[in-house]
PDB file of N, CA and C in Angstrom:
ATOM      1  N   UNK A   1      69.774 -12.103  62.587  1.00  0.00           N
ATOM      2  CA  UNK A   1      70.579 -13.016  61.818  1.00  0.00           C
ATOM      3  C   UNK A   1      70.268 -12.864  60.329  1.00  0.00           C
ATOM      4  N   UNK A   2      68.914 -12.774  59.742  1.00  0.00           N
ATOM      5  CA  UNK A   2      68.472 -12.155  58.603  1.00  0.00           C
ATOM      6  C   UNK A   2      69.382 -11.222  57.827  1.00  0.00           C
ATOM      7  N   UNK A   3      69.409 -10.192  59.054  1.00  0.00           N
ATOM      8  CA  UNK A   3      70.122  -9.132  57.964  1.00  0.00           C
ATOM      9  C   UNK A   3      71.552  -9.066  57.921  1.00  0.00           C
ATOM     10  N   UNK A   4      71.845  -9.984  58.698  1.00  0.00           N
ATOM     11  CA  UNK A   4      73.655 -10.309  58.726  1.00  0.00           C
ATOM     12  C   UNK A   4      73.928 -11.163  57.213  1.00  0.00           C
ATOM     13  N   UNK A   5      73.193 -12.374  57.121  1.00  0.00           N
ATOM     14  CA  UNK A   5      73.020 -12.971  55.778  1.00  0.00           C
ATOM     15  C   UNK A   5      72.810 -12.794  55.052  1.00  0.00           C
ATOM     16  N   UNK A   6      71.746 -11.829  54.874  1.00  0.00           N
ATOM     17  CA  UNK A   6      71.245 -10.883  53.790  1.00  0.00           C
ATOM     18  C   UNK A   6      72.921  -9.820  53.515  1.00  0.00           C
ATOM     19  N   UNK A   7      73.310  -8.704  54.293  1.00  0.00           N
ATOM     20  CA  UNK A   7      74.516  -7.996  54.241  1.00  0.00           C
ATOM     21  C   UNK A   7      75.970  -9.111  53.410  1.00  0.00           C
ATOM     22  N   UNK A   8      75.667 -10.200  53.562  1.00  0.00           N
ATOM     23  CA  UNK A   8      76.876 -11.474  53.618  1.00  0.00           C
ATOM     24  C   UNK A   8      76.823 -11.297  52.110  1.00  0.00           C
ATOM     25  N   UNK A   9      75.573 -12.157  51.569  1.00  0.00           N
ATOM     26  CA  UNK A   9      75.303 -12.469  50.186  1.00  0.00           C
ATOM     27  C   UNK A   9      75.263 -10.998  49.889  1.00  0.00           C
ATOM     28  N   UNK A  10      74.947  -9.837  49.800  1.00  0.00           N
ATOM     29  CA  UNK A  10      74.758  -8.692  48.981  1.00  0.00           C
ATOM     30  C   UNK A  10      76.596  -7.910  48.754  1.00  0.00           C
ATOM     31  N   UNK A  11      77.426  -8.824  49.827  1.00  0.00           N
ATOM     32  CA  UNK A  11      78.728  -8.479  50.065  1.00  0.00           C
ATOM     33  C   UNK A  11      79.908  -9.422  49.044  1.00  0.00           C
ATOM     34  N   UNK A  12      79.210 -10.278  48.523  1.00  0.00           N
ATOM     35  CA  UNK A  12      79.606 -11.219  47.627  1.00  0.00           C
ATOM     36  C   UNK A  12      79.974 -12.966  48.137  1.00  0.00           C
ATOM     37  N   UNK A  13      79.275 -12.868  49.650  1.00  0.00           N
ATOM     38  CA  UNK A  13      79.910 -13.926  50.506  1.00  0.00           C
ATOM     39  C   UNK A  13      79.065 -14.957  49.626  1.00  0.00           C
ATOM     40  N   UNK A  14      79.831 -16.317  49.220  1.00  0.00           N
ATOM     41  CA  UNK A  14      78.944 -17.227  48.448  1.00  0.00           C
ATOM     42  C   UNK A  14      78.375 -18.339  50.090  1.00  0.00           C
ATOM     43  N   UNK A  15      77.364 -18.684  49.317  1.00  0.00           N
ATOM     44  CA  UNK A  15      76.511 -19.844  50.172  1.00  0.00           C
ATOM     45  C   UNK A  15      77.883 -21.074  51.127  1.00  0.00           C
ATOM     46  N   UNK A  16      78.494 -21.585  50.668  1.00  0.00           N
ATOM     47  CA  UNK A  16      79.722 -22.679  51.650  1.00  0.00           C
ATOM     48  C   UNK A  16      80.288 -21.629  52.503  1.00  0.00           C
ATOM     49  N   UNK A  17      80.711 -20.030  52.075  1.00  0.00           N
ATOM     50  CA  UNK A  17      81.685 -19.150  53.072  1.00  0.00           C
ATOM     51  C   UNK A  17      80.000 -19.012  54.300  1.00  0.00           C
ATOM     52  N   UNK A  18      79.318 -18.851  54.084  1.00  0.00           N
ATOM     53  CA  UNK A  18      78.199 -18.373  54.776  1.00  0.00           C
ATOM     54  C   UNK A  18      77.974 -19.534  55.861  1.00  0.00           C
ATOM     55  N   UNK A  19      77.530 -20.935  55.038  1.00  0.00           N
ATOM     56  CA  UNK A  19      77.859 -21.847  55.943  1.00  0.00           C
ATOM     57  C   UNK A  19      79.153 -22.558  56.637  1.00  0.00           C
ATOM     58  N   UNK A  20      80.326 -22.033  56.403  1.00  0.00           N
ATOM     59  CA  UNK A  20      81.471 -21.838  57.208  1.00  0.00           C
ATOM     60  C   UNK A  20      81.581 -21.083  58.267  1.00  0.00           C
ATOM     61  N   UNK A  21      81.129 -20.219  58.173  1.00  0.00           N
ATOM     62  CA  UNK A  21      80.600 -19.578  59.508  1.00  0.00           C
ATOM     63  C   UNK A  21      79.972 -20.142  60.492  1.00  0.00           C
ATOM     64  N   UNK A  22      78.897 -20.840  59.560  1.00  0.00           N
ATOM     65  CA  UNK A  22      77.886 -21.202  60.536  1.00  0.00           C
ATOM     66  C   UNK A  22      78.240 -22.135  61.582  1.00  0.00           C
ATOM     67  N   UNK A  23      79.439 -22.981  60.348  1.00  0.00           N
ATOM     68  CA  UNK A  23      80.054 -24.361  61.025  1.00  0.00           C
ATOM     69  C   UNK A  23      81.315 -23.425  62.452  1.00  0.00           C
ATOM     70  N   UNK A  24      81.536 -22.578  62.281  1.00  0.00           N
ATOM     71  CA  UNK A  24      82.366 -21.683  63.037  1.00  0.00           C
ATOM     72  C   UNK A  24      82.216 -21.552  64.512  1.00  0.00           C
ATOM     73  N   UNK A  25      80.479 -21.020  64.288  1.00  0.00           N
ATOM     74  CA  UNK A  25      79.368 -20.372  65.678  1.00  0.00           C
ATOM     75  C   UNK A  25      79.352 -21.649  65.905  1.00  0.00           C
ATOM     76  N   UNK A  26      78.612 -22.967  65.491  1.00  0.00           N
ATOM     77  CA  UNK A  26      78.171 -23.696  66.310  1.00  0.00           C
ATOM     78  C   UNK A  26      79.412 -24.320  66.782  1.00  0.00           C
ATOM     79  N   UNK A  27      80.529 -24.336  66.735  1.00  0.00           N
ATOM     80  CA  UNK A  27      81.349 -24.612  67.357  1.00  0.00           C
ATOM     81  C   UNK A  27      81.875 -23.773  68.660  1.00  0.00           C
ATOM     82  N   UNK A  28      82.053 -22.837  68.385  1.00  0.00           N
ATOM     83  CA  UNK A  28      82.211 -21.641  69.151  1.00  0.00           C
ATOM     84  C   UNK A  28      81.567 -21.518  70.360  1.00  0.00           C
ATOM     85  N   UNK A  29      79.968 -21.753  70.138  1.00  0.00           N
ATOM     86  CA  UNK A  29      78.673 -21.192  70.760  1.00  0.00           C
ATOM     87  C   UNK A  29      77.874 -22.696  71.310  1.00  0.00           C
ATOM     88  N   UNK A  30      78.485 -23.597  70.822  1.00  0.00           N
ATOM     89  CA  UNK A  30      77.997 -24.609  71.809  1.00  0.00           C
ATOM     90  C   UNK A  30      76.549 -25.399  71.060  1.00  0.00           C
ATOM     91  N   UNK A  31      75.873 -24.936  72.110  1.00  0.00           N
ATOM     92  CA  UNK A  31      74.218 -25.736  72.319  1.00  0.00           C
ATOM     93  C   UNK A  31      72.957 -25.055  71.209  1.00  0.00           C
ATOM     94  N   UNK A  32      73.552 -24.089  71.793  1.00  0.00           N
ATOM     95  CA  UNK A  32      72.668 -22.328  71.511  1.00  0.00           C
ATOM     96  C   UNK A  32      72.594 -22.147  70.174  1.00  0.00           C
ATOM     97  N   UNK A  33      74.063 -21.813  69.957  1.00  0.00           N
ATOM     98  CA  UNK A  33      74.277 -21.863  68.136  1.00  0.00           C
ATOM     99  C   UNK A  33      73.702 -22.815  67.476  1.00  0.00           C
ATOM    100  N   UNK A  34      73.726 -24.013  67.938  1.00  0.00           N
ATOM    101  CA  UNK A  34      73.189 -24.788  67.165  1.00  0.00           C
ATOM    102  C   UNK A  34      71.762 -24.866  66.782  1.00  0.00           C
ATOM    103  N   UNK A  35      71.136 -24.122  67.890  1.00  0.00           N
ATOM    104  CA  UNK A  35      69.478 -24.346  68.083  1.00  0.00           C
ATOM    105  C   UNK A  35      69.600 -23.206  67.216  1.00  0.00           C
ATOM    106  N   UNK A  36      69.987 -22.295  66.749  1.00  0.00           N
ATOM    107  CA  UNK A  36      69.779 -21.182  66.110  1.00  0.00           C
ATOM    108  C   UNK A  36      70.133 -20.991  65.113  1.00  0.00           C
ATOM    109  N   UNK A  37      70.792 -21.888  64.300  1.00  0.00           N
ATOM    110  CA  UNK A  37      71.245 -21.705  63.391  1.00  0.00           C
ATOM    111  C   UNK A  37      70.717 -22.251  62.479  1.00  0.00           C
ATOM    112  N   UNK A  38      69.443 -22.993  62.650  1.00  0.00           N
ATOM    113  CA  UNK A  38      68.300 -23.153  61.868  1.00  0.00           C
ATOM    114  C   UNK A  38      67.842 -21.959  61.301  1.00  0.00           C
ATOM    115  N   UNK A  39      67.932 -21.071  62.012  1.00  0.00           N
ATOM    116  CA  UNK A  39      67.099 -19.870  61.337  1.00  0.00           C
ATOM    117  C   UNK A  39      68.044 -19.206  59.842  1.00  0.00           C
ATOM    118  N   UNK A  40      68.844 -19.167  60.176  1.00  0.00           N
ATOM    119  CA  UNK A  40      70.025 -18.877  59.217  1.00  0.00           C
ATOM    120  C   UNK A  40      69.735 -19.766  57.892  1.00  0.00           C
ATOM    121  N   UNK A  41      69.836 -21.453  58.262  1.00  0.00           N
ATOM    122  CA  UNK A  41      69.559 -21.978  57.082  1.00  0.00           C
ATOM    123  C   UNK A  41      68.180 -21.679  56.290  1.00  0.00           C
ATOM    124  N   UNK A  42      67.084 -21.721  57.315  1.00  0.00           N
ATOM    125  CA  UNK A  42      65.927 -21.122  56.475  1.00  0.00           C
ATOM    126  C   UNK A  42      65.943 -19.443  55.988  1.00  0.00           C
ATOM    127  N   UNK A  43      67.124 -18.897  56.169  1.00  0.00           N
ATOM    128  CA  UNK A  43      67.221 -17.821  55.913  1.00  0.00           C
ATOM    129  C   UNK A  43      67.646 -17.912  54.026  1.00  0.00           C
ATOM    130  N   UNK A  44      68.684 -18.294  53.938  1.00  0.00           N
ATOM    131  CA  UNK A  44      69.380 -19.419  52.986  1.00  0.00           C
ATOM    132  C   UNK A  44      68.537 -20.087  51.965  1.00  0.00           C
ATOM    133  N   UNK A  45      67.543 -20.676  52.472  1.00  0.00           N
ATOM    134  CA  UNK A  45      66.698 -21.388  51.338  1.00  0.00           C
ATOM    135  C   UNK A  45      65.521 -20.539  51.089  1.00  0.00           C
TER     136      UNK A  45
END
């Protein structure tokens, strides 16, 4: 997930498109996404 975010921001994706996504997966993906998508935000900060 690191280097997807990392690839995102180096791609010009700003921080809200990044967490639009995120809001995307955990919809998408349920339970799971959600437990995981912590990592993303600490990816982020």
């Amino acid at each position: 997930m690191e280097w997807h975010i990392n690839e995102a921001v180096n791609s010009g994706a700003s921080e809200d498109q990044i967490l639009e996504a995120l809001e995307v997966a955990m919809e998408m993906g349920g339970g799971p996404a959600t437990v995981l998508s912590r990592f993303a935000l600490k990816v982020l900060n």
